[in-house]
Protein backbone atom coordinates (compact mmCIF):
# COMPACT_ATOMS: atom_id res chain seq x y z
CA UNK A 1 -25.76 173.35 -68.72
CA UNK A 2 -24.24 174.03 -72.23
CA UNK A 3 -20.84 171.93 -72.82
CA UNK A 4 -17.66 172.86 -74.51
CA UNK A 5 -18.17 169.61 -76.57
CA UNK A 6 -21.72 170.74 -77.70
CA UNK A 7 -20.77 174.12 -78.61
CA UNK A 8 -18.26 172.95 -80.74
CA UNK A 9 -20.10 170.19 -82.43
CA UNK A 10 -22.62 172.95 -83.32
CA UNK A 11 -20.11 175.74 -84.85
CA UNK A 12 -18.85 172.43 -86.69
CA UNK A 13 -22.17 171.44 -87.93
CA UNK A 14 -22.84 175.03 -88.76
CA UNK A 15 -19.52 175.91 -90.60
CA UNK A 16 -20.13 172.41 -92.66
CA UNK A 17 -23.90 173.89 -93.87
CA UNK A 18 -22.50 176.89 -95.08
CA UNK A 19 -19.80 175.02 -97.15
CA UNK A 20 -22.66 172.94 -98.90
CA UNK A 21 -23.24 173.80 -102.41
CA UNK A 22 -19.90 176.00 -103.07
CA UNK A 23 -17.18 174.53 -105.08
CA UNK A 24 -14.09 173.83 -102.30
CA UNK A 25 -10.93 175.85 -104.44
CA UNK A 26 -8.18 174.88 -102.81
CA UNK A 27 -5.00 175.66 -105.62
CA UNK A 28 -6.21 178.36 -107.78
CA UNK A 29 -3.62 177.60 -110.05
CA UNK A 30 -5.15 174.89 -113.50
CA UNK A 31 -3.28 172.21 -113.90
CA UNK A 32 -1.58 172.35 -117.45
CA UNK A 33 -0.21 169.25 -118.56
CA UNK A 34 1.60 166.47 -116.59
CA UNK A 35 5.17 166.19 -116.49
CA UNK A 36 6.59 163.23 -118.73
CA UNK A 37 7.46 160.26 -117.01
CA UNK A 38 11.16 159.74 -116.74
CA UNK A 39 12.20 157.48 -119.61
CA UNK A 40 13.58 153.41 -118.97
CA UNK A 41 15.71 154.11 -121.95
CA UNK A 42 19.67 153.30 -121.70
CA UNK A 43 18.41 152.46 -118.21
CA UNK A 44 20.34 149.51 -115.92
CA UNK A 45 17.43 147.46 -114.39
CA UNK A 46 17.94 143.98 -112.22
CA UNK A 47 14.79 142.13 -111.71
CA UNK A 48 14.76 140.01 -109.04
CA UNK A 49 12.03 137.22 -108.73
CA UNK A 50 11.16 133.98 -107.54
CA UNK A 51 10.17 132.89 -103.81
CA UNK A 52 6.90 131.24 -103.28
CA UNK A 53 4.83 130.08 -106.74
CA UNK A 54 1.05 131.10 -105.99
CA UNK A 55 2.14 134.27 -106.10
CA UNK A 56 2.81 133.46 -109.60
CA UNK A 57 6.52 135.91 -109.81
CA UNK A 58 7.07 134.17 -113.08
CA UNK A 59 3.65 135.72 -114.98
CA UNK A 60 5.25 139.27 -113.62
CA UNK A 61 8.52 138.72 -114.85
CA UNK A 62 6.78 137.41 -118.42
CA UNK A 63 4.97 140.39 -118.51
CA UNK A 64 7.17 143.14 -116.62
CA UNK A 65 10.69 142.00 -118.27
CA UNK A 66 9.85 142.33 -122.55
CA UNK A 67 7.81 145.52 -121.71
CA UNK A 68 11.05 147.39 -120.02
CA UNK A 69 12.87 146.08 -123.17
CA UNK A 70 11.11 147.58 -124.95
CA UNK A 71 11.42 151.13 -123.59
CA UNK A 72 15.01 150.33 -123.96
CA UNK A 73 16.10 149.25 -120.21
CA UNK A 74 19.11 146.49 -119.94
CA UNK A 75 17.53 144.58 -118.04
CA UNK A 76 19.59 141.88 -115.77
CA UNK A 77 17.06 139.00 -114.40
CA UNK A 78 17.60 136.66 -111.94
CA UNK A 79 15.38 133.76 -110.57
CA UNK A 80 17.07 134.45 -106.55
CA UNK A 81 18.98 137.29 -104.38
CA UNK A 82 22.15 136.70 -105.26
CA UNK A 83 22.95 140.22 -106.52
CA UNK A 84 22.13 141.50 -103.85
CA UNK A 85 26.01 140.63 -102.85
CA UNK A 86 27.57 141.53 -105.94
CA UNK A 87 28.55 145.16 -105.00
CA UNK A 88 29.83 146.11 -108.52
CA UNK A 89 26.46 144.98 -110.08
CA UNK A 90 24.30 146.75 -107.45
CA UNK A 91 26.67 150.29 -107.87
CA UNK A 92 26.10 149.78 -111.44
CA UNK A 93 21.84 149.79 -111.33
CA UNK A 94 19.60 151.90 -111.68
CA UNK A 95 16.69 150.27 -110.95
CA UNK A 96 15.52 147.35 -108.73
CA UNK A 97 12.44 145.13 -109.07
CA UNK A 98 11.92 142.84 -106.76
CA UNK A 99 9.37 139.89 -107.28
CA UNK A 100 10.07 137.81 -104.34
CA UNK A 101 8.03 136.45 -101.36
CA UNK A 102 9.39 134.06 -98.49
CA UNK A 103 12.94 133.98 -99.19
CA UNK A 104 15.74 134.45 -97.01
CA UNK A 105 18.79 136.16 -98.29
């Protein structure tokens, strides 16, 4: 007796064999050239970090903090979650990194 599950595992089987060797086209459309990524420039950024130490939060923030700097972010750092209350500073960011593991706020 031939089973629902069988005949199904075959038209699988045989619908995967005639896919194998043609190219899979699924957007017909080339991709041209990525859009840029939006710029940290004149950007507000708070960067939170701190919380347990073998997580190392302080080799991020080395790295993280000149870098965005650089692209030309103002960038607000703080070592705990304070800000988190300050409602003027938080309607005043645009962007929040947090760096923080077992903390409480």
């Amino acid at each position: 007796m031939k089973s629902r599950r069988s005949f199904l595992g075959k038209t699988a089987l045989l619908a995967g064999a005639a896919l194998v060797g043609k190219p899979l086209k699924l957007n017909s459309k080339p991709i041209e050239k990525p859009a840029p990524l939006p710029s940290l420039k004149g950007r507000k950024v708070l960067f939170l970090y701190g919380g347990w130490p073998g997580h190392e939060p302080d080799k991020f923030k080395d790295y993280m903090v000149p870098w965005m700097e650089a692209e030309g972010a103002e960038v607000s750092v703080f070592d705990n979650l304070e800000p988190y209350t300050d409602k003027k500073l938080m309607a005043e960011t645009d962007l929040v990194v947090q760096v923080f593991t077992m903390a409480q706020i």
